[in-house]
N, C-alpha and C. Protein backbone atom coordinates (compact mmCIF):
# COMPACT_ATOMS: atom_id res chain seq x y z
N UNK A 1 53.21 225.56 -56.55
CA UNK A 1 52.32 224.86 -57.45
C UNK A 1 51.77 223.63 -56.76
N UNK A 2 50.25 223.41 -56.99
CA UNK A 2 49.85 222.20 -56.39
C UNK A 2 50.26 220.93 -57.00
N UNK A 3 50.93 219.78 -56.30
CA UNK A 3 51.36 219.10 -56.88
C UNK A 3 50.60 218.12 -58.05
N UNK A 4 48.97 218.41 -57.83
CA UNK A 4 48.44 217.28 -59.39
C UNK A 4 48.41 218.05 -60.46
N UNK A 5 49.42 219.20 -60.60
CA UNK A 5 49.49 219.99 -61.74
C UNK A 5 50.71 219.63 -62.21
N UNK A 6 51.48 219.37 -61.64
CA UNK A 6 52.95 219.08 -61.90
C UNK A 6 52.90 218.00 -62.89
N UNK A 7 54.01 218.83 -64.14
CA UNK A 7 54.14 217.71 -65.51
C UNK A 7 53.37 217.86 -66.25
N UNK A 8 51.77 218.86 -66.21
CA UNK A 8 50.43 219.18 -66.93
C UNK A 8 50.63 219.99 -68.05
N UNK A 9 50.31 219.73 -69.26
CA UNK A 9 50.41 220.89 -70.09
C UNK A 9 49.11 221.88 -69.52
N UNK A 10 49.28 223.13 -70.04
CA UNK A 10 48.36 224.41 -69.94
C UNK A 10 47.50 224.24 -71.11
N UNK A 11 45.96 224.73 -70.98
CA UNK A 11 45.54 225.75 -72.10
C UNK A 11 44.69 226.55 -71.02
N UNK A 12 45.04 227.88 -72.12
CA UNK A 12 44.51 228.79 -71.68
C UNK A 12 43.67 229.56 -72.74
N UNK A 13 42.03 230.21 -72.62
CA UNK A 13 41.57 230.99 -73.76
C UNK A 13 40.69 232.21 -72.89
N UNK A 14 40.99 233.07 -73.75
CA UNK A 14 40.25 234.00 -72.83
C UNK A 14 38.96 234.58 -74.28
N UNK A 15 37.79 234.48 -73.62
CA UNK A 15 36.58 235.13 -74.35
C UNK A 15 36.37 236.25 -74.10
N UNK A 16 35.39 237.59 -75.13
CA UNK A 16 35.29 238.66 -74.24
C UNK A 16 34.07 238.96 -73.35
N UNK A 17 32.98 237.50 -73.45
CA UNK A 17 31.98 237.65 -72.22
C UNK A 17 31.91 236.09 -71.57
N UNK A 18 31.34 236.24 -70.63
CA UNK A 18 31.66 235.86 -69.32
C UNK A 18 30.46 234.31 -69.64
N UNK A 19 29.37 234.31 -70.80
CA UNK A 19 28.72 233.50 -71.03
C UNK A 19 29.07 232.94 -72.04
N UNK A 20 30.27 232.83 -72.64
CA UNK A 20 30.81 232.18 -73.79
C UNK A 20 32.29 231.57 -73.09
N UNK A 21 32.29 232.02 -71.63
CA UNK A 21 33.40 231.98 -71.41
C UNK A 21 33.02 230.27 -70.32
N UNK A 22 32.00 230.49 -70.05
CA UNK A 22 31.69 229.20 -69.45
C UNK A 22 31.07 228.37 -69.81
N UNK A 23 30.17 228.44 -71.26
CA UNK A 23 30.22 227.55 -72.38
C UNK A 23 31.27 226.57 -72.39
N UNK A 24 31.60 227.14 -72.83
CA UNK A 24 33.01 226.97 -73.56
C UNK A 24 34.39 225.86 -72.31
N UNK A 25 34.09 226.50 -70.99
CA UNK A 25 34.74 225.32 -70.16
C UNK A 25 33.79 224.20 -69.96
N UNK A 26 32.62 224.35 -70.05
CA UNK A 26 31.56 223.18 -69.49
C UNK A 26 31.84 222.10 -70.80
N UNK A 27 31.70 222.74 -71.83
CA UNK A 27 32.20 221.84 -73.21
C UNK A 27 33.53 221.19 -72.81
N UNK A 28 34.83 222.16 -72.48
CA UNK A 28 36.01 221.47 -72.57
C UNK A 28 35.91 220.56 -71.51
N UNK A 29 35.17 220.50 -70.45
CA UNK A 29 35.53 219.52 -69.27
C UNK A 29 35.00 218.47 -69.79
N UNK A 30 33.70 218.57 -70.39
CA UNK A 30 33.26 217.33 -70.95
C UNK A 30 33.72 216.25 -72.06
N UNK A 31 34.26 217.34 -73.06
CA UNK A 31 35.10 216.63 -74.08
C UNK A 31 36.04 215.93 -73.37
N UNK A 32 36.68 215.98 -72.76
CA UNK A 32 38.64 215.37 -72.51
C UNK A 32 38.50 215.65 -71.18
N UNK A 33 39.71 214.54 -70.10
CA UNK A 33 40.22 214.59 -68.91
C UNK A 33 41.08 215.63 -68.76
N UNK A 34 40.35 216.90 -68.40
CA UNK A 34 40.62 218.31 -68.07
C UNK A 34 40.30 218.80 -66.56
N UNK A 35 41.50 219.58 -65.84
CA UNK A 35 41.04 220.05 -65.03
C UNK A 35 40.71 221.47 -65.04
N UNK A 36 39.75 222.22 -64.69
CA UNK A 36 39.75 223.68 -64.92
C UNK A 36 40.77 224.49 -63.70
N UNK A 37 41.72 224.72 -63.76
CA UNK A 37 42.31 225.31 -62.91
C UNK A 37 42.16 226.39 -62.15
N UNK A 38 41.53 227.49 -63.11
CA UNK A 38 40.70 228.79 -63.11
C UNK A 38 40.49 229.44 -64.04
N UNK A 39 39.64 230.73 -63.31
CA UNK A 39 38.64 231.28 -64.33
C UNK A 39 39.02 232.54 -63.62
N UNK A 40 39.58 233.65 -64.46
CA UNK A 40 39.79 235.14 -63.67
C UNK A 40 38.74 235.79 -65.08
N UNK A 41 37.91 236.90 -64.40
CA UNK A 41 37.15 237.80 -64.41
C UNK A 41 37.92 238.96 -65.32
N UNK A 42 37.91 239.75 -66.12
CA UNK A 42 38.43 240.73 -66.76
C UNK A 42 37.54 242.05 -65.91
N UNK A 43 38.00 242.23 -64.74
CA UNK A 43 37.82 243.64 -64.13
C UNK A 43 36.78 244.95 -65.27
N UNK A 44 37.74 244.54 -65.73
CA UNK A 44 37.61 246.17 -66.92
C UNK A 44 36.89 245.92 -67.79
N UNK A 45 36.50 244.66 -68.51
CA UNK A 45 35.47 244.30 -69.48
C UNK A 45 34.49 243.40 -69.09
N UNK A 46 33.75 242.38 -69.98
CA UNK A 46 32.81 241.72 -69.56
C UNK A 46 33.59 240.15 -69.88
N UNK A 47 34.37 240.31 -69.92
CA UNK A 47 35.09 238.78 -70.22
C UNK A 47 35.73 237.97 -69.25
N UNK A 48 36.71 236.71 -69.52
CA UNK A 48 37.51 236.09 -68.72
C UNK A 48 37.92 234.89 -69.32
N UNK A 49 39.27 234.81 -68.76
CA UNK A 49 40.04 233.74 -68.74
C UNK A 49 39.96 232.35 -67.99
N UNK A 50 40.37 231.33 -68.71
CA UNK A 50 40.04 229.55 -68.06
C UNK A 50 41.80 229.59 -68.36
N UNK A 51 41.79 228.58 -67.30
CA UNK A 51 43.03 228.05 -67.43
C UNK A 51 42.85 226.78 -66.94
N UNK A 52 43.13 225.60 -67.94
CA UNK A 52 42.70 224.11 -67.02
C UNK A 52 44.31 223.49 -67.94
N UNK A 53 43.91 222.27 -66.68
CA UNK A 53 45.00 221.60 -66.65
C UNK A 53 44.94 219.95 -67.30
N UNK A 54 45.79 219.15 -68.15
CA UNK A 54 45.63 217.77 -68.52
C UNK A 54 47.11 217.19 -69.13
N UNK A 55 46.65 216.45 -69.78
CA UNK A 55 47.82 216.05 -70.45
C UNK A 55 47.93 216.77 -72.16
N UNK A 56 49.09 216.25 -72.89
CA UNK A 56 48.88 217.12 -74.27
C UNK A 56 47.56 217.02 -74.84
N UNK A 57 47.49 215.26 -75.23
CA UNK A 57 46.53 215.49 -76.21
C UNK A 57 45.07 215.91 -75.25
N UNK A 58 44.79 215.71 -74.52
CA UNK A 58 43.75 215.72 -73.59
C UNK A 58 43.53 217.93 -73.56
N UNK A 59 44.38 218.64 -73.76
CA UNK A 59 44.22 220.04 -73.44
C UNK A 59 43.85 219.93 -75.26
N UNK A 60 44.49 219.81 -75.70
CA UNK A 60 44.16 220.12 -77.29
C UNK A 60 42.70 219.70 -77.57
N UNK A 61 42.29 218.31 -77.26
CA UNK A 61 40.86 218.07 -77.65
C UNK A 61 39.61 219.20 -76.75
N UNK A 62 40.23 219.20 -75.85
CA UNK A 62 39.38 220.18 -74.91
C UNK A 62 39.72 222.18 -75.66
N UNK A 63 40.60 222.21 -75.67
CA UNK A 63 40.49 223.35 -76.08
C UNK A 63 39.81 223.78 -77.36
N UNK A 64 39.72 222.48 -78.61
CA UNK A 64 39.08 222.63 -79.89
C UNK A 64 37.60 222.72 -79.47
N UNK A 65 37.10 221.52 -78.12
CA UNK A 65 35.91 222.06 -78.16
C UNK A 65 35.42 222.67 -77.73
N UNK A 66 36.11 223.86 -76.69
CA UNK A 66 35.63 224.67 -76.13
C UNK A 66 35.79 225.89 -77.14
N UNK A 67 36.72 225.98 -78.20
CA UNK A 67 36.20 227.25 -78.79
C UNK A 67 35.13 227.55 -79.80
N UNK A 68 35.35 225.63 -80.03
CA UNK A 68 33.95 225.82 -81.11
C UNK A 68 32.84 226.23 -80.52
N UNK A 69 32.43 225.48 -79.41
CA UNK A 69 31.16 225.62 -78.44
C UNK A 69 31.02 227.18 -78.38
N UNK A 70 31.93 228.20 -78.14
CA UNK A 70 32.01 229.28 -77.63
C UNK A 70 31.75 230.41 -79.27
N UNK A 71 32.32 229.92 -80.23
CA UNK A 71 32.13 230.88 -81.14
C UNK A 71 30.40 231.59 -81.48
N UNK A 72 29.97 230.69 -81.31
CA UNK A 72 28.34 231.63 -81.70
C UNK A 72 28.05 232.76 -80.71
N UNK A 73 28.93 232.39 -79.29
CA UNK A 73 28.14 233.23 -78.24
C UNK A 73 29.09 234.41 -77.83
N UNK A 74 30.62 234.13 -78.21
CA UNK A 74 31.43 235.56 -78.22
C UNK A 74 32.38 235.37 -78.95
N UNK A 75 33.29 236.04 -79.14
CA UNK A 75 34.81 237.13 -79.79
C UNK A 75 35.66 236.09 -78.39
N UNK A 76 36.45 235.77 -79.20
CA UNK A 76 37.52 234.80 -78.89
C UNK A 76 38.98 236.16 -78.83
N UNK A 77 39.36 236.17 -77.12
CA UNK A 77 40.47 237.51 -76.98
C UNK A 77 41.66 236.83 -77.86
N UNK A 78 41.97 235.96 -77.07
CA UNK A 78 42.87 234.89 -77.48
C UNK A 78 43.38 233.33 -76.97
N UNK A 79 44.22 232.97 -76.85
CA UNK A 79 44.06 231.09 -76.77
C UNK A 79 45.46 230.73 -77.24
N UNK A 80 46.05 229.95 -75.98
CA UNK A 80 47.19 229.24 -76.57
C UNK A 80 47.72 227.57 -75.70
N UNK A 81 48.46 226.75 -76.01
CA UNK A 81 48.29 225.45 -75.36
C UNK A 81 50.11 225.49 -75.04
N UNK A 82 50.13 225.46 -73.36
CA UNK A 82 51.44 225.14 -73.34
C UNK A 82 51.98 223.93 -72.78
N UNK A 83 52.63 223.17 -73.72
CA UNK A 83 52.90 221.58 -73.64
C UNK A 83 53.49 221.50 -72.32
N UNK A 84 54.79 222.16 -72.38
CA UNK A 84 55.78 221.84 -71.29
C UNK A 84 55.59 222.72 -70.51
N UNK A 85 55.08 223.55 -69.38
CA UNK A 85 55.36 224.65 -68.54
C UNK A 85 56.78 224.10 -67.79
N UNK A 86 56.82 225.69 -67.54
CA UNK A 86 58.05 225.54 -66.33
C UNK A 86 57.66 225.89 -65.40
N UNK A 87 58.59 225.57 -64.33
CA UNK A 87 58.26 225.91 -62.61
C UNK A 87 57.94 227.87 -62.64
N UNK A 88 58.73 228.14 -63.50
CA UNK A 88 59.00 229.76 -62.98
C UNK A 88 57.01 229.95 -63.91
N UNK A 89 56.15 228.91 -64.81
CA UNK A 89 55.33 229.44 -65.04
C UNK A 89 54.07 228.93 -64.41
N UNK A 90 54.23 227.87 -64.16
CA UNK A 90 53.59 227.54 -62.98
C UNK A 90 53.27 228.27 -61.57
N UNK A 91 54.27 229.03 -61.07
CA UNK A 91 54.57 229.85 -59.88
C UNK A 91 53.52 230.84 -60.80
N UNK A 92 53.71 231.73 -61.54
CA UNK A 92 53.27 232.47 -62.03
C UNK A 92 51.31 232.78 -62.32
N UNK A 93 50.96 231.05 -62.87
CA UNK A 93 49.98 231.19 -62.99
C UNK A 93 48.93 231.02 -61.55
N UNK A 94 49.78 230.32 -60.49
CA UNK A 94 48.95 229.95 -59.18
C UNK A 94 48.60 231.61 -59.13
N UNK A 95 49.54 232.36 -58.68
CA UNK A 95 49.56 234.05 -58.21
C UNK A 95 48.94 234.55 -58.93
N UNK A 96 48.06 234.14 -59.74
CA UNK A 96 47.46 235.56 -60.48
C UNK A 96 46.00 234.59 -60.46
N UNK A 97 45.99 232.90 -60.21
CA UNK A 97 44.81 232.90 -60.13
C UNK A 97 44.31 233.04 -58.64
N UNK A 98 45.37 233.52 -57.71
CA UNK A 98 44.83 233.66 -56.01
C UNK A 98 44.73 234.73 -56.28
N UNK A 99 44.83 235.88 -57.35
CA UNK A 99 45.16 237.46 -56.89
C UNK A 99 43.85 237.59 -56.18
């Protein structure tokens, strides 16, 4: 894990197109001190996942406004905010955003 992630809560939301999906981070970066960590592509559909990085309240304000921003333009897959990660999920999320 890169170390200016360390101690970061997660959010993560995945849209099912790819123009609601970057709405929707351009909003959250702007709202709140967010980093976007990444953005993986859904192979198989037209969608994708953000995963950015901040502090609690800082992922929560960003994540409210990135789904509002995003609702007119797609179907929300799903979305969740994780306060505390652990190392074993951290490890986890680097590897799948180098896949």
């Amino acid at each position: 894990m890169e170390d200016r992630y360390k101690g970061q809560a997660i959010g993560i939301f995945e849209m099912d197109n790819l123009v609601a999906c970057y709405v929707a981070l351009d909003a959250a970066s702007k709202a709140a001190d967010v980093m976007i960590q990444g953005v993986e592509r859904n192979r198989l559909k037209c969608g994708a996942c953000v995963k950015m990085r901040g502090d609690i309240s800082n992922i929560n304000a960003a994540m409210e406004v990135a789904l509002k921003a995003a609702a007119p333009l797609g179907k929300l897959v799903h979305s969740t905010v994780i306060a505390a990660p652990t190392e074993g999920t951290d490890l986890a999320m680097e590897m799948t955003i180098k896949k």
